[in-house]
Protein backbone atom coordinates (compact mmCIF):
# COMPACT_ATOMS: atom_id res chain seq x y z
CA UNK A 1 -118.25 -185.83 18.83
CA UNK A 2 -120.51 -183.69 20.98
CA UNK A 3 -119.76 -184.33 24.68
CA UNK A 4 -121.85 -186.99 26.07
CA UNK A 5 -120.69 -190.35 27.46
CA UNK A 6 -122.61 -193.94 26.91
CA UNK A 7 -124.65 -195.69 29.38
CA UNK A 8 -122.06 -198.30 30.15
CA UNK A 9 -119.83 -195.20 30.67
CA UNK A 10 -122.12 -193.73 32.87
CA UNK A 11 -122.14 -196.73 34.91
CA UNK A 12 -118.50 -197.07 35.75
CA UNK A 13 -117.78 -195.99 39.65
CA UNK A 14 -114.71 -194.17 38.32
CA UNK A 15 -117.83 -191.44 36.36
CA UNK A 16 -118.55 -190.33 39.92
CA UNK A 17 -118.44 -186.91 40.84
CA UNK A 18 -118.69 -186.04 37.31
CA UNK A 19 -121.40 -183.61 35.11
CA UNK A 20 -121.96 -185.65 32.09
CA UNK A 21 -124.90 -185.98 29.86
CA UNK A 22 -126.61 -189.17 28.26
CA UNK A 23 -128.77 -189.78 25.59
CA UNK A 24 -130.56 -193.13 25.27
CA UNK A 25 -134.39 -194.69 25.51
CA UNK A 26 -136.71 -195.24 28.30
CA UNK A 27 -136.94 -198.33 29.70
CA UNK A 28 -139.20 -197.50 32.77
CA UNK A 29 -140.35 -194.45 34.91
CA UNK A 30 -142.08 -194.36 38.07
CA UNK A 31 -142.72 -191.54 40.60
CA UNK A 32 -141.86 -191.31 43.87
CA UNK A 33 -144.27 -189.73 46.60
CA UNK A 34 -140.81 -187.08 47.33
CA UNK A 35 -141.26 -185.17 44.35
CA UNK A 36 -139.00 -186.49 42.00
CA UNK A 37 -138.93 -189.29 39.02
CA UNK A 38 -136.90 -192.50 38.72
CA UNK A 39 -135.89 -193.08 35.24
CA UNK A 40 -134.21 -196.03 33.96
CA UNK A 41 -132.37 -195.34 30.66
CA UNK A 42 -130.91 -197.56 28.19
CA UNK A 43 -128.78 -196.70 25.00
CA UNK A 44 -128.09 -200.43 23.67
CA UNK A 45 -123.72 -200.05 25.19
CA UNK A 46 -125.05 -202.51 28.21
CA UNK A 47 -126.91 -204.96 29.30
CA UNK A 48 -127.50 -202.93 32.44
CA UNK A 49 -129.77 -199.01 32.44
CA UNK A 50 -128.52 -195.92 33.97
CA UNK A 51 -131.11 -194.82 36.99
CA UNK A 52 -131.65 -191.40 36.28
CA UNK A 53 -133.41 -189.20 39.39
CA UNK A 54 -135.35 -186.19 37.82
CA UNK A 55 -136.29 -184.14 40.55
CA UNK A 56 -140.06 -181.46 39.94
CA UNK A 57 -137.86 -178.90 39.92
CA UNK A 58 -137.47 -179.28 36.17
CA UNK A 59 -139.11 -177.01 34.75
CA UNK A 60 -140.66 -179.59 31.98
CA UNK A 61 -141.32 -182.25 34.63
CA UNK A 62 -145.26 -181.94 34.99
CA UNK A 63 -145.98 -181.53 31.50
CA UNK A 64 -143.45 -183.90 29.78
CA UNK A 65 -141.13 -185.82 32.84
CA UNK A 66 -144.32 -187.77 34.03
CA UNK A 67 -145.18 -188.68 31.11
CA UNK A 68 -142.19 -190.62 29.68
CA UNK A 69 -143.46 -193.99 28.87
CA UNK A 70 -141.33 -197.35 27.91
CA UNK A 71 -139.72 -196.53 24.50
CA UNK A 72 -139.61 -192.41 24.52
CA UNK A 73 -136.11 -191.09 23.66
CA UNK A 74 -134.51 -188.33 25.68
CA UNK A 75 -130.99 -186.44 26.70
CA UNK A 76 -130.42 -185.80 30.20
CA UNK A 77 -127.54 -183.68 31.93
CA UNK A 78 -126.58 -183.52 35.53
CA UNK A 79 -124.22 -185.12 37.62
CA UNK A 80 -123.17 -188.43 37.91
CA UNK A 81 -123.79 -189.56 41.62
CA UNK A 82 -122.57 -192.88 43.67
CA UNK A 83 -125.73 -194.61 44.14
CA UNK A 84 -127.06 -196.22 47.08
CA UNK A 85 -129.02 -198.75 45.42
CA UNK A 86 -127.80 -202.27 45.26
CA UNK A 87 -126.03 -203.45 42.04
CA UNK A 88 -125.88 -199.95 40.36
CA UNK A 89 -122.55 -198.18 41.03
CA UNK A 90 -124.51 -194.60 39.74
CA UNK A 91 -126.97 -192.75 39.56
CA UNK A 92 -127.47 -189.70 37.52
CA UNK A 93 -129.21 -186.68 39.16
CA UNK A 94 -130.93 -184.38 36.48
CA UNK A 95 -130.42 -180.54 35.77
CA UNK A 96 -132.10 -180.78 32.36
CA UNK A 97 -133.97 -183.79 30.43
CA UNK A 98 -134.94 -182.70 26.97
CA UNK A 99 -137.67 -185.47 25.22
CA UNK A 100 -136.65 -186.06 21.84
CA UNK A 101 -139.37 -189.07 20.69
CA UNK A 102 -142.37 -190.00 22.09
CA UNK A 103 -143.80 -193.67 22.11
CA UNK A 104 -147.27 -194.04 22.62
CA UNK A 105 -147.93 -196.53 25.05
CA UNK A 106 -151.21 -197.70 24.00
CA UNK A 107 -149.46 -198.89 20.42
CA UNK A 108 -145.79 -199.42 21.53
CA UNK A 109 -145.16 -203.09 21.22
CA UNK A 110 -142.41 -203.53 24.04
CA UNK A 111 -144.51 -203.07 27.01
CA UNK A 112 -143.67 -204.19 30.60
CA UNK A 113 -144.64 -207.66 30.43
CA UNK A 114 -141.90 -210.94 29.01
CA UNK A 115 -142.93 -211.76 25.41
CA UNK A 116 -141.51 -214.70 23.62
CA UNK A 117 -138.77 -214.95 21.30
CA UNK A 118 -141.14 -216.17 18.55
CA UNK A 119 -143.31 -212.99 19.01
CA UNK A 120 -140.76 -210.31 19.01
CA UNK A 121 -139.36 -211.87 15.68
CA UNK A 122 -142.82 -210.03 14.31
CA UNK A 123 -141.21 -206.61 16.04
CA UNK A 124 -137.54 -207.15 14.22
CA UNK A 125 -136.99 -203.89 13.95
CA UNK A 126 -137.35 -202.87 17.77
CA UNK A 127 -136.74 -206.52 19.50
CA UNK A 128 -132.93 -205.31 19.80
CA UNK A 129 -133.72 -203.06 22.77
CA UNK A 130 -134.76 -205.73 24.88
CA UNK A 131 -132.28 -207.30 27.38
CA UNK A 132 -131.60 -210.61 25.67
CA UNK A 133 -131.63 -209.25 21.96
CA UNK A 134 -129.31 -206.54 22.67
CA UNK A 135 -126.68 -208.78 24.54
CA UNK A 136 -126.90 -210.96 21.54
CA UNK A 137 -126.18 -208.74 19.49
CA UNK A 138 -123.30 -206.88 21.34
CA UNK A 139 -121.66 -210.41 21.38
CA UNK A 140 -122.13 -211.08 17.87
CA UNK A 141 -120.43 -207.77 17.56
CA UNK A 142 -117.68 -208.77 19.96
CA UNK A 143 -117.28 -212.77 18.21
CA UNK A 144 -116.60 -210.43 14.59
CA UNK A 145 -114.13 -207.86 15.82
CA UNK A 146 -112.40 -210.81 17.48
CA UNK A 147 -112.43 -213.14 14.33
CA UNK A 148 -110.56 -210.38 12.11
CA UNK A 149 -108.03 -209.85 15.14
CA UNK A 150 -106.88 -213.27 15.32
CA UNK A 151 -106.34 -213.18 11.56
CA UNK A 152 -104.95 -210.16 11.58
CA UNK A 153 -102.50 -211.63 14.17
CA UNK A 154 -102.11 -214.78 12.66
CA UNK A 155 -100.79 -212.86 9.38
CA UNK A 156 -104.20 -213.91 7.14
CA UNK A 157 -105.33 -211.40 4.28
CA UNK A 158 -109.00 -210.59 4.41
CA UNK A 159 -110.35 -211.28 0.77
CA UNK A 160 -113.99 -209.68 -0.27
CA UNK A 161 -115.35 -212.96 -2.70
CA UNK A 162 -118.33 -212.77 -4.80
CA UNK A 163 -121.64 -212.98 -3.46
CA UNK A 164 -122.74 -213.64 -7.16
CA UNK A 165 -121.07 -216.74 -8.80
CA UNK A 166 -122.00 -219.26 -11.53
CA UNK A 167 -120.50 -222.35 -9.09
CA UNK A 168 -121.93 -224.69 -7.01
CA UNK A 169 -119.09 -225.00 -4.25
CA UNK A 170 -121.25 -227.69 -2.29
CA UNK A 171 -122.67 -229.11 -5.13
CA UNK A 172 -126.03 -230.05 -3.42
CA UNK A 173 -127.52 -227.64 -5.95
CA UNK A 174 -129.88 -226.00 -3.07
CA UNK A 175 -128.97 -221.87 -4.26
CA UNK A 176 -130.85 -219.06 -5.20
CA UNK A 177 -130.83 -218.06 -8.57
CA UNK A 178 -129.80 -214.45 -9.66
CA UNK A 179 -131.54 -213.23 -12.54
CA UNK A 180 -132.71 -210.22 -14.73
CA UNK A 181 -135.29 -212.32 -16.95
CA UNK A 182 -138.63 -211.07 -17.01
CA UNK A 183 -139.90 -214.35 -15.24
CA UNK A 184 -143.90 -213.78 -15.76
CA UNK A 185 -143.23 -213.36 -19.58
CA UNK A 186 -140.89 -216.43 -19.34
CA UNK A 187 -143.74 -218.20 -17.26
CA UNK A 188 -146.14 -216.94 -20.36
CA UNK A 189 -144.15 -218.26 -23.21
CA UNK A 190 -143.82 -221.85 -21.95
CA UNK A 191 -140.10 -222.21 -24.24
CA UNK A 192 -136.83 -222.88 -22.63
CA UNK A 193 -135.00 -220.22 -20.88
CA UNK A 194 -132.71 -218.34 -23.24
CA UNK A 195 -129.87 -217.28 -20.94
CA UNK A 196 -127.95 -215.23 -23.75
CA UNK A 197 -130.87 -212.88 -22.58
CA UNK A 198 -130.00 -213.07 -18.96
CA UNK A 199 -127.74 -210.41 -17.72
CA UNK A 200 -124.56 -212.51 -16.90
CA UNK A 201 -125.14 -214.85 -20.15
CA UNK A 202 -125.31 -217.80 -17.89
CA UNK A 203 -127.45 -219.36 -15.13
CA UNK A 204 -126.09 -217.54 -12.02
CA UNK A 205 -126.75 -217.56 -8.66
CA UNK A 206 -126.69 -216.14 -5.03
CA UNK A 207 -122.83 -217.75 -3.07
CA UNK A 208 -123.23 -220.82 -0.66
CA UNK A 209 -119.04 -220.53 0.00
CA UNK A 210 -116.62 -218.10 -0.90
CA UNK A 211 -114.23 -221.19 -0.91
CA UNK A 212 -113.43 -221.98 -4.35
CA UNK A 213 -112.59 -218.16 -4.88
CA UNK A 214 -110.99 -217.92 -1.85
CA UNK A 215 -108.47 -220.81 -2.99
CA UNK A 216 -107.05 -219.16 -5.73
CA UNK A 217 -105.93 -216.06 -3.77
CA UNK A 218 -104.59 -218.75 -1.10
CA UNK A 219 -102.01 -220.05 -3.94
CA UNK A 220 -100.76 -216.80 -4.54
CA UNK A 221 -100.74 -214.58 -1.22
CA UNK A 222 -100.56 -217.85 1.04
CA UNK A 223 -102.86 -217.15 3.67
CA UNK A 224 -106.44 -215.47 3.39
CA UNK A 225 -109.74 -215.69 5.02
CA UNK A 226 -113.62 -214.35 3.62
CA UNK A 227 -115.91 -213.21 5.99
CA UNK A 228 -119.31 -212.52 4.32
CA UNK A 229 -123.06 -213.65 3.59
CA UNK A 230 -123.81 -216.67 2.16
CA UNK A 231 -127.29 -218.38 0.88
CA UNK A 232 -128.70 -221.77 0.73
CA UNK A 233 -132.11 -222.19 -0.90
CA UNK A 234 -132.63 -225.14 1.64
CA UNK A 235 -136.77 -225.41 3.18
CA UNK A 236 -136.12 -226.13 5.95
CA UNK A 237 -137.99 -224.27 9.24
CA UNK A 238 -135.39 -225.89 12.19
CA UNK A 239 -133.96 -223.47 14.14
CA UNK A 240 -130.59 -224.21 13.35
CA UNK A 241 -131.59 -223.26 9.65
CA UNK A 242 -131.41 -219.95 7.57
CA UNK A 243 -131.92 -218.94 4.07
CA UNK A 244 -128.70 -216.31 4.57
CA UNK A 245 -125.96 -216.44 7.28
CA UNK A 246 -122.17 -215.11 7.31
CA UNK A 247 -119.47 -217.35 7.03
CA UNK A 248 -115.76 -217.28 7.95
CA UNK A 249 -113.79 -218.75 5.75
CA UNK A 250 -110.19 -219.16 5.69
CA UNK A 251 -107.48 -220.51 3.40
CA UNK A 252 -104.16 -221.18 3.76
CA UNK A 253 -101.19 -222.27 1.30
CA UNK A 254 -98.84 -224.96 2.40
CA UNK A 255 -101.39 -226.36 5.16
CA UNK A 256 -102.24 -229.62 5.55
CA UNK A 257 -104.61 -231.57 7.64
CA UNK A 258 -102.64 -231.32 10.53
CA UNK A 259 -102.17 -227.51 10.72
CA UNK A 260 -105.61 -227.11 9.56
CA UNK A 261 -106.92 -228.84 12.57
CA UNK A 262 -104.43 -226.88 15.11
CA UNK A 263 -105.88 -223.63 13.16
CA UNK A 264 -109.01 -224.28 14.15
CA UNK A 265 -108.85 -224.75 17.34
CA UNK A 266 -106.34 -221.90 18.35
CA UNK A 267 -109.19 -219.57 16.18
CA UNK A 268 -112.33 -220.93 18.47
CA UNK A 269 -110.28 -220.37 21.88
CA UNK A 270 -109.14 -216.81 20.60
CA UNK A 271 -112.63 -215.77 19.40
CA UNK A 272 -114.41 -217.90 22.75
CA UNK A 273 -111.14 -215.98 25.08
CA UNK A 274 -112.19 -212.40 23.90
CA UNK A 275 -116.05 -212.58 23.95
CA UNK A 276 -115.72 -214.28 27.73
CA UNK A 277 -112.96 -210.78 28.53
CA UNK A 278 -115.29 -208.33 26.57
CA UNK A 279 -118.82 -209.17 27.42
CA UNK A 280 -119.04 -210.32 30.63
CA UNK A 281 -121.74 -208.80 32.06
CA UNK A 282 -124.13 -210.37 28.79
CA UNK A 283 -122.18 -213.46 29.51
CA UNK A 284 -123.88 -213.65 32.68
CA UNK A 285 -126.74 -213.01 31.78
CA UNK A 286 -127.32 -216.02 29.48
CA UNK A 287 -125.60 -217.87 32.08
CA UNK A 288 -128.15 -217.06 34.26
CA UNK A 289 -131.61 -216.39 32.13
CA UNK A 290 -130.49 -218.50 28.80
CA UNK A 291 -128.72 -221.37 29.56
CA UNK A 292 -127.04 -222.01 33.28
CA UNK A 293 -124.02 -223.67 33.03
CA UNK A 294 -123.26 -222.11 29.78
CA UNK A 295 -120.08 -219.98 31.00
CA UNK A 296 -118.49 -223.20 32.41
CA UNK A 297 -119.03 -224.96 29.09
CA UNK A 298 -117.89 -222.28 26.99
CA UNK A 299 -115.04 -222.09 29.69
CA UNK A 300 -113.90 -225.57 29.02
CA UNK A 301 -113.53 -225.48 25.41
CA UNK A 302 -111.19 -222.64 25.70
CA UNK A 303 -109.56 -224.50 28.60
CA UNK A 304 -109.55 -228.43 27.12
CA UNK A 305 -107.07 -229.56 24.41
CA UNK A 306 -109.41 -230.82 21.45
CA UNK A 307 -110.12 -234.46 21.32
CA UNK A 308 -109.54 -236.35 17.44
CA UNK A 309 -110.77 -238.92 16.32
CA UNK A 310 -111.30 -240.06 12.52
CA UNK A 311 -115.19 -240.68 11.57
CA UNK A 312 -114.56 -244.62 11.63
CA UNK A 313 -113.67 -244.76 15.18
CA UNK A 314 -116.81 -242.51 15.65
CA UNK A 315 -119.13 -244.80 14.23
CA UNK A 316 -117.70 -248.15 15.76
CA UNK A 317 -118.56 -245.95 19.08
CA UNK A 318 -122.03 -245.17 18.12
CA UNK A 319 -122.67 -248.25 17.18
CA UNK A 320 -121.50 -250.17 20.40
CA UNK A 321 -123.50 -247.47 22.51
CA UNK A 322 -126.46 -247.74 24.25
CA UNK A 323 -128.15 -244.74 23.22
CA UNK A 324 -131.49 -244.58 21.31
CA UNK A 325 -130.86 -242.48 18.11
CA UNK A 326 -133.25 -241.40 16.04
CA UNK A 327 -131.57 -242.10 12.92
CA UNK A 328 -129.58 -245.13 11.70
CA UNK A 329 -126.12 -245.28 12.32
CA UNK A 330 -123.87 -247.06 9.39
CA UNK A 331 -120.62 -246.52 8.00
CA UNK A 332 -121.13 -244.13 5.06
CA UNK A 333 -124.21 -242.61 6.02
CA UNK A 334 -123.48 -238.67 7.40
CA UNK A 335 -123.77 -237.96 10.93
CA UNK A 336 -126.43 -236.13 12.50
CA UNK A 337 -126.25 -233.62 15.31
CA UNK A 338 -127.70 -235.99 18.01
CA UNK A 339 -125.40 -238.55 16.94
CA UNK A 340 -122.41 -235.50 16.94
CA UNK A 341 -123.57 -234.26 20.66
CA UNK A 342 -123.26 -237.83 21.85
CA UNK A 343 -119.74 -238.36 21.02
CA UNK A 344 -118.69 -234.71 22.40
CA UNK A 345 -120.76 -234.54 25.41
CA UNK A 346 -121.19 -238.34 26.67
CA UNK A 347 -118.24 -239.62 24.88
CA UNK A 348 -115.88 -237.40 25.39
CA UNK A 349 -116.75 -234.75 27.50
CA UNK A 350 -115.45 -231.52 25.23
CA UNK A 351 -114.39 -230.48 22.20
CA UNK A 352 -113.97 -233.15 19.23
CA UNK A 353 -112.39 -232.89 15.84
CA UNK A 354 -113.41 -235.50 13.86
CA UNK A 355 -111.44 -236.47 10.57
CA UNK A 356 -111.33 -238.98 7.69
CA UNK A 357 -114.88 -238.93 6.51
CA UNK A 358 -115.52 -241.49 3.96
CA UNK A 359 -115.54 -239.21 -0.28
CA UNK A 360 -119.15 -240.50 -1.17
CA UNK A 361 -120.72 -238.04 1.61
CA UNK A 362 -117.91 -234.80 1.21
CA UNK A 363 -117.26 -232.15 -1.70
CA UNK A 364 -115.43 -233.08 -4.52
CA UNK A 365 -112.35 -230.66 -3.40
CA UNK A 366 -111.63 -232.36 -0.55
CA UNK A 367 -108.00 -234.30 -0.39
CA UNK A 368 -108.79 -237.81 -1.17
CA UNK A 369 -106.57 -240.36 1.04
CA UNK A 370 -104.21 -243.03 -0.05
CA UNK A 371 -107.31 -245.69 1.02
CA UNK A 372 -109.10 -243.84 -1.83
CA UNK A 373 -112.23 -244.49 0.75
CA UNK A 374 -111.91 -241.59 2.55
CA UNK A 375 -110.82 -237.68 2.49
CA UNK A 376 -109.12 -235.40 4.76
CA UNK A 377 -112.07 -233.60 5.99
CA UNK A 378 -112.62 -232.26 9.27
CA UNK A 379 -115.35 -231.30 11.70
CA UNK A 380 -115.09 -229.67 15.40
CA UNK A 381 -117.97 -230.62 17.50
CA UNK A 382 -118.68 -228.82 20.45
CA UNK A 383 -120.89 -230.14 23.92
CA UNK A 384 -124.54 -228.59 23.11
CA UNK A 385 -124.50 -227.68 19.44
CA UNK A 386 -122.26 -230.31 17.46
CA UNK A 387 -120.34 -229.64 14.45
CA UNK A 388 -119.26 -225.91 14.65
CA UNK A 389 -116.44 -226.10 11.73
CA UNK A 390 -116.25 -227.76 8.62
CA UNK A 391 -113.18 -228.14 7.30
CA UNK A 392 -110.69 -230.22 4.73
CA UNK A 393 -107.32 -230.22 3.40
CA UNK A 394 -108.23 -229.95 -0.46
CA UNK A 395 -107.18 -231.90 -3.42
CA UNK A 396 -103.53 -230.35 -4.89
CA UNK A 397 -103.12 -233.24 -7.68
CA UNK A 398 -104.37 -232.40 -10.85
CA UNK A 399 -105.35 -235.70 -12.37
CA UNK A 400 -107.00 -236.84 -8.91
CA UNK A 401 -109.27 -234.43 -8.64
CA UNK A 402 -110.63 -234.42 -12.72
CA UNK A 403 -111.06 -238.00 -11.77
CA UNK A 404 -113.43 -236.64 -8.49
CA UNK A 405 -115.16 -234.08 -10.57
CA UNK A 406 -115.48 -236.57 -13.39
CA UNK A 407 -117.34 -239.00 -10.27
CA UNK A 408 -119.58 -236.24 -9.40
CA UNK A 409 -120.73 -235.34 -12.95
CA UNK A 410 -119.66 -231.85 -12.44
CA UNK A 411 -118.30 -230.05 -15.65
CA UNK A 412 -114.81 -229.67 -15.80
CA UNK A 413 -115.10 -226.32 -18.00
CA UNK A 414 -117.41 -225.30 -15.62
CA UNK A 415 -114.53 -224.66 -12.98
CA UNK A 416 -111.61 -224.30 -15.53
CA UNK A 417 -109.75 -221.86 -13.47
CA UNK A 418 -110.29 -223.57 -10.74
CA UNK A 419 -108.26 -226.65 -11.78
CA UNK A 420 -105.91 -224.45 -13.69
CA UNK A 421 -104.62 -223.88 -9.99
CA UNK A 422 -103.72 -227.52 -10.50
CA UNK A 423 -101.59 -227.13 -13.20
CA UNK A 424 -99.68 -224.01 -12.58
CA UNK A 425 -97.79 -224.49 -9.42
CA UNK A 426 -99.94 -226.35 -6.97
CA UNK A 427 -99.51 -226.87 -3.39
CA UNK A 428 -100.92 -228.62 -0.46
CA UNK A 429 -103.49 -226.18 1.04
CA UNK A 430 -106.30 -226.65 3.18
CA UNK A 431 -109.46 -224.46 5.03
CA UNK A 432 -112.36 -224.34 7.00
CA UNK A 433 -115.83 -222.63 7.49
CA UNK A 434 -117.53 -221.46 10.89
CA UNK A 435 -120.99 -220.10 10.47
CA UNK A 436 -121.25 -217.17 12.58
CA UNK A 437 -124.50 -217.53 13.74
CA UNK A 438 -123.67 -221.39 14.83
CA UNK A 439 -121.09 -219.47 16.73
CA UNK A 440 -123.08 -216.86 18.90
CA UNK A 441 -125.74 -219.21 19.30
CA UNK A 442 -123.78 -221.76 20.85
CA UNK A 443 -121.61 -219.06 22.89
CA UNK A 444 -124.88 -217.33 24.54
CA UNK A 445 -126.99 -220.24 24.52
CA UNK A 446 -129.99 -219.23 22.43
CA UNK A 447 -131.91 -222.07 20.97
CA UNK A 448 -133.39 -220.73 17.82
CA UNK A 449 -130.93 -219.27 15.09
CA UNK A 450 -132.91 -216.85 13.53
CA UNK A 451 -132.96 -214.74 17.55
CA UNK A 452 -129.26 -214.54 16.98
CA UNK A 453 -129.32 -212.75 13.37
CA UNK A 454 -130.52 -209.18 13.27
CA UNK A 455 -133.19 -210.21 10.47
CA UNK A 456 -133.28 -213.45 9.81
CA UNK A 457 -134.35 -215.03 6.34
CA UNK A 458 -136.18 -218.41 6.24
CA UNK A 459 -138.66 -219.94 4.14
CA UNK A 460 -141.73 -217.66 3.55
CA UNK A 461 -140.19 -214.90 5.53
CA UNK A 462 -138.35 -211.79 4.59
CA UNK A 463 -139.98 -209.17 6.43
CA UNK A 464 -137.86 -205.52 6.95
């Protein structure tokens, strides 16, 4: 790598004294009335620029320095100064700046002024080098390396599942369909679809889990986890909604309930621990500009021991409250996320795992319990955002879950080698999904979901 050092390098008080060179984007230039330039530079490593002094000397200063505008991109060389300005440790004083991109001002979209999240969705492809959207995306960066490290550590094999797949995991039948048919003749003909024509000679269709898959390399390496994209062909336009997200998934042999819930919540302190150690100058930042209080919270659910409680206790609680809900609490009936926040921020004041969910509103795979009422699913609310991890032990016994499938009018061919796991040494295993983007969301406070994905796909939109 040629020789030249980040901004966030740059920055460090331990750079002083140093020549160095820097290549980045303008954020801002003005010009002082002492013949030289301040230059604030940016490369995307922090949250914070590197002041850059470019004194007329340069012998491009009249003809290109003064006329760097927000957005132009440029290398600079000199020597890294201490800086006398408050908050900045450095300062870089210039011996050469060479322009590499203009930006014309008049058209460039990122101008001086604070535009709204909603608007600089339109400017996806540029909205990343403004302060919030790049510390968003450093600590999505940050939650990702750290979810593979605690796997790594925790002796899981990462598993690449199919993104294609002919099986509904969730079975609420809301996926995209993959296909090669030419649909305008199809639309033409008015017959049925023929799908010995198609390319996979089935109906097919974009993943919603890589669970299913990811079970049956569970039962034979013991412990795996996907991490991947996932779709759901849900309209709906809430901003905890997208049409594609990632999703952690892991899997492990042997595990019941039990260890599945102590999983989880060693995995969400880990990932939580290392964002709070790695990024805490973004941290700040949302703690101060997104949402205040938000390092404390995120603080205490690395900090708290998880709360449990099964789902009936949950709804005895919401039904003796005096809170106003907007939806109808009764056994049965899935909970919602105001009914979620109000258990783990008035009720209990942290982290909740809630467990024992009644079969009629969970999966089919899910482990069903001796009251044959209820299964040994799992969720982990969290104060401000609700359920952050879904999770179950899954059904081992053969005949109990035909019987389930049988219930839910799902084809037993249809998953054939997934009960065959069933019949050729089965074992209690169990597993859990955290969306990502739930995850940096919640950790940096953001309130829309699509500001937290770098191009976000929701109904009607797929721009870039």
């Amino acid at each position: 790598m040629a020789d030249w050092i980040s901004v966030k390098e740059a920055r460090q008080a331990e750079s002083v004294a140093t020549d160095r060179e820097v290549r980045g984007w303008v954020r801002t230039r003005r010009d002082s009335k002492g013949g030289f330039s301040f230059i604030e530079l940016n490369d995307g490593s922090s949250l914070g620029n590197l002041q850059v002094i470019a004194p007329a000397e340069l012998a491009n200063y009249e003809n290109e320095i003064q006329k760097l505008t927000a957005g132009c991109s440029v290398i600079v060389r000199g020597e890294l100064k201490e800086s006398p300005a408050k908050g900045q440790a450095t300062e870089l004083h210039a011996d050469e700046i060479r322009v590499l991109g203009w930006a014309d001002s008049e058209t460039y979209p990122l101008q001086k002024k604070r535009h709204s999240f909603e608007k600089l969705r339109e400017w996806a492809h540029l909205r990343t080098r403004t302060n919030t959207l790049g510390a968003v995306m450093r600590v999505r960066d940050q939650i990702s390396q750290s979810i593979h490290g605690f796997f790594r550590e925790n002796r899981f094999l990462y598993v690449h599942t199919p993104i294609i797949t002919a099986s509904d995991c969730e079975g609420a039948g809301e996926m995209f369909r993959v296909t090669t048919l030419d649909l305008d003749r199809l639309a033409a003909s008015g017959g049925p679809v023929n799908y010995s024509h198609d390319f996979f000679d089935k109906p097919t269709y974009l993943t919603v889990s890589g669970q299913l898959e990811g079970e049956t390399y569970a039962t034979s390496l013991g412990r795996i986890y996907t991490f991947g994209p996932t779709f759901r062909a849900e309209n709906s336009n809430t901003s905890r909604h997208l049409a594609e997200f990632w999703m952690v998934e892991p899997e492990a042999a042997f595990f019941d309930l039990a260890d599945n819930m102590d999983l989880a919540e060693r995995f969400l302190k880990y990932v939580f621990s290392e964002t709070l150690n790695h990024c805490q100058e973004d941290m700040e930042f949302f703690d101060k500009m997104i949402e205040k209080g938000k390092l404390e919270q995120v603080k205490a659910v690395i900090e708290k021991p998880f709360e449990h409680m099964t789902y009936t206790d949950a709804i005895k609680i919401l039904e003796s409250c005096n809170e106003k809900f907007e939806y109808e609490i009764q056994w049965g009936s899935d909970l919602q996320a105001e009914h979620e926040r109000y258990l783990t921020e008035k009720h209990v004041g942290g982290p909740l795992i809630l467990t024992d969910y009644p079969s009629s509103i969970k999966p089919f795979y899910m482990r069903l319990s001796d009251d044959e009422k209820t299964v040994a699913a799992m969720d982990v609310l969290v104060p401000g955002v609700g359920e952050i991890i879904g999770g179950s032990q899954r059904e081992e016994r053969l005949e109990v879950l035909q019987k389930r499938m049988a219930a839910q009018s799902l084809p037993e061919e249809d998953y054939w080698w997934y009960v065959d796991l069933r019949r050729y040494g089965t074992v209690p295993h169990a597993g859990f999904g955290l969306g990502l983007e739930r995850a940096v969301q919640y950790i940096t406070g953001m309130n829309n979901i699509r500001d937290v994905i770098p191009f976000p796909r929701t109904p009607g939109h797929a721009e870039f």
